[in-house]
C-alpha atoms as a PDB file:
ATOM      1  CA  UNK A   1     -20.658  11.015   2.012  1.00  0.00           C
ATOM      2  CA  UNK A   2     -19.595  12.968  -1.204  1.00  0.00           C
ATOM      3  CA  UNK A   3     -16.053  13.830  -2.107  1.00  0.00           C
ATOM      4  CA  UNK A   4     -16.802  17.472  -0.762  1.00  0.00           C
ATOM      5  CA  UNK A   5     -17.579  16.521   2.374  1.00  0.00           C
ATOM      6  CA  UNK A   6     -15.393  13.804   3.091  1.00  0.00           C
ATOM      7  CA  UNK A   7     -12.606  16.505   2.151  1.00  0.00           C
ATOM      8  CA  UNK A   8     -14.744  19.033   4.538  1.00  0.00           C
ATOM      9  CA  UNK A   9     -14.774  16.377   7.375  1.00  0.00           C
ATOM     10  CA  UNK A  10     -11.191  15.803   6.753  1.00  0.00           C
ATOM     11  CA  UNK A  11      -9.352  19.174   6.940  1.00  0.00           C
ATOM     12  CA  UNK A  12     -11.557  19.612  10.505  1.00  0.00           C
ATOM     13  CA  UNK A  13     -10.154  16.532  11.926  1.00  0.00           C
ATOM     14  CA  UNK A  14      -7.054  16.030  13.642  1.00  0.00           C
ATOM     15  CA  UNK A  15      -4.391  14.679  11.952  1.00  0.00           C
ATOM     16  CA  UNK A  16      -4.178  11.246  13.322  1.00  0.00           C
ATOM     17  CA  UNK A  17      -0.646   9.491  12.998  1.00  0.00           C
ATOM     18  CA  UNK A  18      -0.840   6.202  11.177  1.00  0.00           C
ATOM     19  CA  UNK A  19       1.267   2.681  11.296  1.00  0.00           C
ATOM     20  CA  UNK A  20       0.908   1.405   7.807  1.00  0.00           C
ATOM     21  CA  UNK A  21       1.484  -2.073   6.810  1.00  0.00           C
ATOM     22  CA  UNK A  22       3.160  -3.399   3.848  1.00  0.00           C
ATOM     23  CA  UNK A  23       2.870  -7.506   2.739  1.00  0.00           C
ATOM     24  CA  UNK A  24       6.086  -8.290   0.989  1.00  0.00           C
ATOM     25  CA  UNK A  25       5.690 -11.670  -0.921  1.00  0.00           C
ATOM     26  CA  UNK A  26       8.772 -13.827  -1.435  1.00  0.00           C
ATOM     27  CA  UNK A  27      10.608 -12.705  -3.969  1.00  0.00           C
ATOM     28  CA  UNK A  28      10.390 -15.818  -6.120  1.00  0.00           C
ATOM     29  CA  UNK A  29       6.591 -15.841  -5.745  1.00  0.00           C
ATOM     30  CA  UNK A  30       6.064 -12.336  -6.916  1.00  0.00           C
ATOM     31  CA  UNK A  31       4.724 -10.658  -9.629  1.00  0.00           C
ATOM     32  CA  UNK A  32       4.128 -13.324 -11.811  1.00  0.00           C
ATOM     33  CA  UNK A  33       1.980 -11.748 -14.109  1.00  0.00           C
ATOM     34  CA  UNK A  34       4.966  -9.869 -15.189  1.00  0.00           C
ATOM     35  CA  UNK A  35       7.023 -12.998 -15.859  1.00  0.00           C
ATOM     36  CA  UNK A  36       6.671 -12.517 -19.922  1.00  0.00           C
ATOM     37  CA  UNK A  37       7.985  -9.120 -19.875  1.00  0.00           C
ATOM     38  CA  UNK A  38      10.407  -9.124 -17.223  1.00  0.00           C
ATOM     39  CA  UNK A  39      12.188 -12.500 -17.906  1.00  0.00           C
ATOM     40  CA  UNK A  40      14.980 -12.423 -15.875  1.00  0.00           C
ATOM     41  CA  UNK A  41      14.495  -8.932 -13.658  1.00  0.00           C
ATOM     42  CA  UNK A  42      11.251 -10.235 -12.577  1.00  0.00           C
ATOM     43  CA  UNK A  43      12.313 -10.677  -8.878  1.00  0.00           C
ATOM     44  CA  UNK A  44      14.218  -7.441  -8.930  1.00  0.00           C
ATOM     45  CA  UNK A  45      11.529  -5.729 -10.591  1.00  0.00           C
ATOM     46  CA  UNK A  46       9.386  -6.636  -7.484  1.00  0.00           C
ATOM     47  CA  UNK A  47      11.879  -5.300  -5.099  1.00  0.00           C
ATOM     48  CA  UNK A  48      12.018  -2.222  -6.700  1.00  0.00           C
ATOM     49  CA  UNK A  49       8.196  -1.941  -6.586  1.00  0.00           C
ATOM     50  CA  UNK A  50       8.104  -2.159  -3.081  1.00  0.00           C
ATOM     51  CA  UNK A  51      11.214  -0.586  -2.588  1.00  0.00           C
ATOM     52  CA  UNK A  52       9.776   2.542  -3.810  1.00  0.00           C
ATOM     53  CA  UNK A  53       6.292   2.578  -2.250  1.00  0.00           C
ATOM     54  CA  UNK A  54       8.237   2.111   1.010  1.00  0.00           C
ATOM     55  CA  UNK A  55       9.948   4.826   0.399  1.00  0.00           C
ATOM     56  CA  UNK A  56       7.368   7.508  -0.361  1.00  0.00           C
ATOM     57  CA  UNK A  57       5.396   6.066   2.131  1.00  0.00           C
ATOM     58  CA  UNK A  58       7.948   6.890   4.711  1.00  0.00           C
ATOM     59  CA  UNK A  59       8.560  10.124   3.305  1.00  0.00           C
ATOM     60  CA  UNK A  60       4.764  11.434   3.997  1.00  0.00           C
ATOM     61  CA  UNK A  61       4.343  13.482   6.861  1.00  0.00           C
ATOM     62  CA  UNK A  62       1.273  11.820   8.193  1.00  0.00           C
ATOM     63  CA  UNK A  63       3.050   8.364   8.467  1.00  0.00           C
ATOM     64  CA  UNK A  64       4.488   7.546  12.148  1.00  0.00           C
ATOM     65  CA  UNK A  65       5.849   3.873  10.947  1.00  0.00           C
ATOM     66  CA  UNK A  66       5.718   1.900   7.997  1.00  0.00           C
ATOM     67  CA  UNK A  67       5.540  -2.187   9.194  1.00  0.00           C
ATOM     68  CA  UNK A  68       6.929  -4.887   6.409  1.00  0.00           C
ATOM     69  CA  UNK A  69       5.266  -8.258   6.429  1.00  0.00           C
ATOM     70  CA  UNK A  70       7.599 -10.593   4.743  1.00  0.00           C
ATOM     71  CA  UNK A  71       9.727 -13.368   4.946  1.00  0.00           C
ATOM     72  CA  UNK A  72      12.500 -13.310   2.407  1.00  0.00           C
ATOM     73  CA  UNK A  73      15.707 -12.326   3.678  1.00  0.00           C
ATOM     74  CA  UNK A  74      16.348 -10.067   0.510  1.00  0.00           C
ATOM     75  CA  UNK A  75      13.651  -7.477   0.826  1.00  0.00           C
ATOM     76  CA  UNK A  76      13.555  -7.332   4.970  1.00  0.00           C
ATOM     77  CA  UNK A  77      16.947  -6.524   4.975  1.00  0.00           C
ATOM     78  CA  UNK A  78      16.401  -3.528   2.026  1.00  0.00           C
ATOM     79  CA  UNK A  79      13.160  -2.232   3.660  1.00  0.00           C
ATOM     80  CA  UNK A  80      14.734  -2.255   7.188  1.00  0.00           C
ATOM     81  CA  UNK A  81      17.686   0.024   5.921  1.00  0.00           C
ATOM     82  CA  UNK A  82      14.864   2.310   4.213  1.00  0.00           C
ATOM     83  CA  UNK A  83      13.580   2.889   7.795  1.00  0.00           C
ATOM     84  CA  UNK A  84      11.006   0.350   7.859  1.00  0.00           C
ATOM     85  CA  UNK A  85      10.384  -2.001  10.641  1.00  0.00           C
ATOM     86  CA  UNK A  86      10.216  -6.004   9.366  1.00  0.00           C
ATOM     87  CA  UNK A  87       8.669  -9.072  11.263  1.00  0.00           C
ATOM     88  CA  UNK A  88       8.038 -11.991   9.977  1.00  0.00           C
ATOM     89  CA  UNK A  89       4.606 -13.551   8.553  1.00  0.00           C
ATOM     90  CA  UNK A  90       4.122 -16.197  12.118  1.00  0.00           C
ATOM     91  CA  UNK A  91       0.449 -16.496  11.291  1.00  0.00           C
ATOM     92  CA  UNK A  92       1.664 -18.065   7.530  1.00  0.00           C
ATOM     93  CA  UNK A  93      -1.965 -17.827   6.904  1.00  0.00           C
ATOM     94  CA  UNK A  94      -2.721 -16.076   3.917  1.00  0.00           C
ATOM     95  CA  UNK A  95      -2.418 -12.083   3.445  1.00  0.00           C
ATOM     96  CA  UNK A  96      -5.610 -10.704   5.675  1.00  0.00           C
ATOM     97  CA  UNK A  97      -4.338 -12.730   8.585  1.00  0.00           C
ATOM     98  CA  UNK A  98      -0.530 -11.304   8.204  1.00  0.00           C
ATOM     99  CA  UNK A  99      -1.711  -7.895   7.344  1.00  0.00           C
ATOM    100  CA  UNK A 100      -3.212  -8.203  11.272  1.00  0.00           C
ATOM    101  CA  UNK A 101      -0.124  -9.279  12.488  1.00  0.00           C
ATOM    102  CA  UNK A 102       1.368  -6.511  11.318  1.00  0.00           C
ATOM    103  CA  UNK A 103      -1.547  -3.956  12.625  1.00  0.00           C
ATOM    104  CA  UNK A 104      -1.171  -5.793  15.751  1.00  0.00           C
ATOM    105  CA  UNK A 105       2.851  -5.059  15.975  1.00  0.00           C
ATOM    106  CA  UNK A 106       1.854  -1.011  14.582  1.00  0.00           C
ATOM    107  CA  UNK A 107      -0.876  -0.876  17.916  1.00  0.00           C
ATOM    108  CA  UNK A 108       1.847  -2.275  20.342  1.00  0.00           C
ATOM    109  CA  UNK A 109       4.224   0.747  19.194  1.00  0.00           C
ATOM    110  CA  UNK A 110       1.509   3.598  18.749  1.00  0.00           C
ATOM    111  CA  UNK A 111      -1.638   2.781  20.700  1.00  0.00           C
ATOM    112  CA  UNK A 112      -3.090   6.466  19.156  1.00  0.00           C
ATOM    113  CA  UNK A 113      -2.114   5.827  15.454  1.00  0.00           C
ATOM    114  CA  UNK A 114      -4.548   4.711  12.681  1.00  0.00           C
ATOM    115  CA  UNK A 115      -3.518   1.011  11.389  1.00  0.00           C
ATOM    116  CA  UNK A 116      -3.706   0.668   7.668  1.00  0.00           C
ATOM    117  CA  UNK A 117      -3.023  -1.864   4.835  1.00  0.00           C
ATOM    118  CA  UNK A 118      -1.190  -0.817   2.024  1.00  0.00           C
ATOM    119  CA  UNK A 119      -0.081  -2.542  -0.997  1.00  0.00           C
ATOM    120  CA  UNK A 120       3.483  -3.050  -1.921  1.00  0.00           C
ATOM    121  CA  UNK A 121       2.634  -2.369  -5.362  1.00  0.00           C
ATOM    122  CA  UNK A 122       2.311   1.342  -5.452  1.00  0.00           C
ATOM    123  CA  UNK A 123       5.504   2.688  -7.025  1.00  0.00           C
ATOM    124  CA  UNK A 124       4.263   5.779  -8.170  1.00  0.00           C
ATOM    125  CA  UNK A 125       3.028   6.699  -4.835  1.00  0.00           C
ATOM    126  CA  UNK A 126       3.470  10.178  -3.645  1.00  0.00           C
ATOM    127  CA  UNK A 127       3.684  11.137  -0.405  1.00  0.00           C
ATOM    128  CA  UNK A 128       1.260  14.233  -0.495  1.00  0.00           C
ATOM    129  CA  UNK A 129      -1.255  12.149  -2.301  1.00  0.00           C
ATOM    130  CA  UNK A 130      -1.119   9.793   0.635  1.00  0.00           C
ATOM    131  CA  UNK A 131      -1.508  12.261   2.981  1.00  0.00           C
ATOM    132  CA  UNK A 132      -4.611  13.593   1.336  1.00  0.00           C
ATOM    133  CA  UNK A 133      -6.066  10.064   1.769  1.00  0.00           C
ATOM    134  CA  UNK A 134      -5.300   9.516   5.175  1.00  0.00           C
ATOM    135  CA  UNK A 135      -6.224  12.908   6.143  1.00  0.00           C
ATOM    136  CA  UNK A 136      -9.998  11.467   4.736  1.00  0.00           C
ATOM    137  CA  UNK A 137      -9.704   8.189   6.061  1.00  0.00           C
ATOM    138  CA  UNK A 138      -9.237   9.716   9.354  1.00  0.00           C
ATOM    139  CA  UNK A 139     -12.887  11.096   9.694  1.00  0.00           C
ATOM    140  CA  UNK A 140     -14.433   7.594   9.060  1.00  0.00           C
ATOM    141  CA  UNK A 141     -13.836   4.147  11.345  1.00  0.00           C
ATOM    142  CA  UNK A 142     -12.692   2.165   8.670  1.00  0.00           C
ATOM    143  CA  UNK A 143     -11.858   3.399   4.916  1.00  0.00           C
ATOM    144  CA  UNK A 144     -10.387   1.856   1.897  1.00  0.00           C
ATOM    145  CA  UNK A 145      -8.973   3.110  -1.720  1.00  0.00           C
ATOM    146  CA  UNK A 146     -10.041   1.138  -4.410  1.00  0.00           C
ATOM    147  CA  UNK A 147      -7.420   0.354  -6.952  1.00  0.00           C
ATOM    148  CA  UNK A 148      -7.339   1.982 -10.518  1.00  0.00           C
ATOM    149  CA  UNK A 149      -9.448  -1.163 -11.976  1.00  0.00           C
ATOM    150  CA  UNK A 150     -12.306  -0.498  -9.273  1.00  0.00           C
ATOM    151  CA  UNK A 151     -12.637  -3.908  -8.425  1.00  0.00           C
ATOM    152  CA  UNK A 152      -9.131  -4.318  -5.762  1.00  0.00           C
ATOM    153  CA  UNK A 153      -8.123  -2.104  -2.535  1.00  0.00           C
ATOM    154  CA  UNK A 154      -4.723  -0.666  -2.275  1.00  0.00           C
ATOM    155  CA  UNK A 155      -5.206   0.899   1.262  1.00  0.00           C
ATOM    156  CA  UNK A 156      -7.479  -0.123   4.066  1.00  0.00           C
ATOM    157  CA  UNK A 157      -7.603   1.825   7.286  1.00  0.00           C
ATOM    158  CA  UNK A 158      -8.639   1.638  10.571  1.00  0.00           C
ATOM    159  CA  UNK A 159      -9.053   4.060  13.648  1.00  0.00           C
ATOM    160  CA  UNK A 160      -7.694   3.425  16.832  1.00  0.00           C
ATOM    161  CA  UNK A 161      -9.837   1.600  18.682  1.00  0.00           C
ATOM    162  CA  UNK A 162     -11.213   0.276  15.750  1.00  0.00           C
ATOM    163  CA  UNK A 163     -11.079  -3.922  14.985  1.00  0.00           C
ATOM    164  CA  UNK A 164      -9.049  -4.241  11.775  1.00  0.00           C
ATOM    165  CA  UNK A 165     -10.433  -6.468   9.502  1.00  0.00           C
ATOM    166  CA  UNK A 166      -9.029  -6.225   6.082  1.00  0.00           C
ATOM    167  CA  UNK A 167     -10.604  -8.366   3.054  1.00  0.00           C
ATOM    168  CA  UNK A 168      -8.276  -8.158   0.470  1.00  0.00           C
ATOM    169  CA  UNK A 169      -8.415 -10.924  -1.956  1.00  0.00           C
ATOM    170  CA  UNK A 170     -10.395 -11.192  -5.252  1.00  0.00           C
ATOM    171  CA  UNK A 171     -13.311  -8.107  -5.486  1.00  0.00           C
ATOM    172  CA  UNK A 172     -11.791  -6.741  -2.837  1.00  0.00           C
ATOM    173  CA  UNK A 173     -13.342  -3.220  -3.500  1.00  0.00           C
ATOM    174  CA  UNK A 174     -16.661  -5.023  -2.512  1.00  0.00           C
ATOM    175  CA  UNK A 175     -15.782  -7.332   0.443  1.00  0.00           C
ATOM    176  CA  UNK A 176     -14.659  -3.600   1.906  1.00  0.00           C
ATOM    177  CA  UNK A 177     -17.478  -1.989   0.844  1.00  0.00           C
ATOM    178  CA  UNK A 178     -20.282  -4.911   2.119  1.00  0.00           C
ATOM    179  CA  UNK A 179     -18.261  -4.455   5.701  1.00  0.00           C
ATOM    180  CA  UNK A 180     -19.344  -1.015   6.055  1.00  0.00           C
ATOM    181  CA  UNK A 181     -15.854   0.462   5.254  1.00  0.00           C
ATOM    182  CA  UNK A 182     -15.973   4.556   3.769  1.00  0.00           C
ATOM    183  CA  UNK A 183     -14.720   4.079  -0.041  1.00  0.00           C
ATOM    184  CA  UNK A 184     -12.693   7.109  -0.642  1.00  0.00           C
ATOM    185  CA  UNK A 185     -11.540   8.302  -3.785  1.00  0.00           C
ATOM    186  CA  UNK A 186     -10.181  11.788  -4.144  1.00  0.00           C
ATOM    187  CA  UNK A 187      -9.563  13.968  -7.415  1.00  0.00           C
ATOM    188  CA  UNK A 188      -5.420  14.088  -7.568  1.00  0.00           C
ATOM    189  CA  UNK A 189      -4.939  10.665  -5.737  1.00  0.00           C
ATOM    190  CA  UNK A 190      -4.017   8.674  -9.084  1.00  0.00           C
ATOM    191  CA  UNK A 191      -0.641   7.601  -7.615  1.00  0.00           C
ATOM    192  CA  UNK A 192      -2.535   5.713  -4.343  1.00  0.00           C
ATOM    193  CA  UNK A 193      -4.491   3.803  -6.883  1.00  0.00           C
ATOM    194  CA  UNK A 194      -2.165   2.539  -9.590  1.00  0.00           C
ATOM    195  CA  UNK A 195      -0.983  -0.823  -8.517  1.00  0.00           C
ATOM    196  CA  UNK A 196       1.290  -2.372 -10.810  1.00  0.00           C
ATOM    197  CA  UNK A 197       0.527  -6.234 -11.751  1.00  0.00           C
ATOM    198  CA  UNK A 198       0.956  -6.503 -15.162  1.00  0.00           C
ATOM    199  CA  UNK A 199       2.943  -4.603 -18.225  1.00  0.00           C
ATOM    200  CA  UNK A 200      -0.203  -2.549 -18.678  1.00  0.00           C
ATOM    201  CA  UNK A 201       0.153  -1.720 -14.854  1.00  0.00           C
ATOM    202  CA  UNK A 202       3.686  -0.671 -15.120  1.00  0.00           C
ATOM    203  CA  UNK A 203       3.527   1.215 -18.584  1.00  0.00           C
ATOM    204  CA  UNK A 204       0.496   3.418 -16.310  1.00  0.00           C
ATOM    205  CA  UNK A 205       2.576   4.122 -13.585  1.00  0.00           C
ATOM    206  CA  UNK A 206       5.864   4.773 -15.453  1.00  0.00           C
ATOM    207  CA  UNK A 207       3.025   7.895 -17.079  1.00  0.00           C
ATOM    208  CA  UNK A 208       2.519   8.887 -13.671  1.00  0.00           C
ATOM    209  CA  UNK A 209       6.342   8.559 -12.683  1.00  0.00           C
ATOM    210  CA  UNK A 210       7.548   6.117 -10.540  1.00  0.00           C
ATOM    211  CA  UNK A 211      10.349   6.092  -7.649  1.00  0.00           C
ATOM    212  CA  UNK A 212      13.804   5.543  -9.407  1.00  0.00           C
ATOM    213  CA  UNK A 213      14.161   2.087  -8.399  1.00  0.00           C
ATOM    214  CA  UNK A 214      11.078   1.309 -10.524  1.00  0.00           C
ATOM    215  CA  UNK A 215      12.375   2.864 -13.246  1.00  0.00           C
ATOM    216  CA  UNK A 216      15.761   1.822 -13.486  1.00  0.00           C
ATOM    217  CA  UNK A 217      14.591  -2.074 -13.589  1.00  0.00           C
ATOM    218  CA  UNK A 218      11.770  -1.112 -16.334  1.00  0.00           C
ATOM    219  CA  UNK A 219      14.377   0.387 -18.527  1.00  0.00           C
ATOM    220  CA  UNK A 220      15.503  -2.992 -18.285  1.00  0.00           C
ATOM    221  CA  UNK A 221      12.438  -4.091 -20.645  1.00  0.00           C
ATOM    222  CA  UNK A 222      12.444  -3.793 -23.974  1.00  0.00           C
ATOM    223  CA  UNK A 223       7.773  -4.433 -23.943  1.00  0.00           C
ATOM    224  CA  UNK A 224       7.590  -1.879 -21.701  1.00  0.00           C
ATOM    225  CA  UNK A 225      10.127   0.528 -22.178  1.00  0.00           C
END
């Protein structure tokens, strides 16, 4: 489908809620790549990250709940008071396997919402750009966003009714696309794409602007300030 009529399709459907899901790695765990230039803000850096893709996330008008996969203490107890709703990672199985935990937990509260995946690593994200993509991923039974690089995802959707079966992991862009999932990429969307996993990353989506938690830690950092 081209970018015209995807955006066609999309403005004549109805706008579906969604319940998006957000992993949350252990703090100590995350964003390692950034372990050079962060030193020690590293883990505070990647609260911040997801701190402010949360955020926007909530703020978009097409978003009905935003679901946090984690299981450090530190970050559920930030997201909750953002407005998000936490549970735990029980299947401890790797991240497709919590991601459907957490679609499972978004279908129990809204039956007639879209489930999606989203990355925690979105701070630039902007709420109407989200909404734009969702609107689109709403005419097709399962969608995906591939990252700036064109080889990851940073959303995957699903209608309801639809099985959710995310494949994020290495060439995720693929896996999605060999499953049959719409790849939707929309002029104006920049901020759904840039995922942030190295200094390169960060100096991208500090250009694009990030939410102020973001920037406040980067400041911190001399190689990327």
């Amino acid at each position: 489908m081209s970018t015209t009529a995807r955006d066609r399709a999309a403005r004549n459907a109805p706008r579906l809620p969604w319940s998006l899901v957000v992993p949350v790695k252990v703090l100590a765990r995350a964003k390692t790549r950034m372990s050079a230039a962060a030193g020690p803000h590293r883990e505070a850096l990647a609260l911040a990250v997801a701190a402010d893709t949360v955020a926007a996330a909530l703020r978009c008008d097409r978003v009905r709940d935003v679901i946090v996969v984690t299981d450090d203490p530190l970050p559920a107890a930030e997201l909750a008071a953002l407005g998000a709703r936490v549970v735990p990672d029980v299947p401890d199985a790797g991240l497709n396997p919590a991601l459907v935990h957490g679609a499972d937990r978004g279908r129990e509260l809204a039956p007639d919402a879209g489930v999606g995946a989203l990355s925690a690593d979105l701070p630039a994200l902007r709420p109407d750009e989200l909404a734009r993509v969702l609107d689109a991923a709403a005419a097709a039974p399962e969608a995906f966003v591939p990252d700036a690089a064109g080889v990851g995802t940073t959303l995957y959707t699903a209608r309801p009714g639809v099985p959710f079966a995310p494949a994020f992991g290495g060439g995720s862009r693929a896996a999605h696309r060999a499953r049959g999932a719409v790849e939707i990429v929309l002029p104006g969307t920049d901020s759904v794409r840039r995922d942030v996993d190295t200094p390169d990353d960060l100096r991208a989506a500090l250009a694009l602007g990030t939410g102020p938690r973001t920037a406040e830690i980067a400041a911190l950092l001399p190689s990327v300030a």
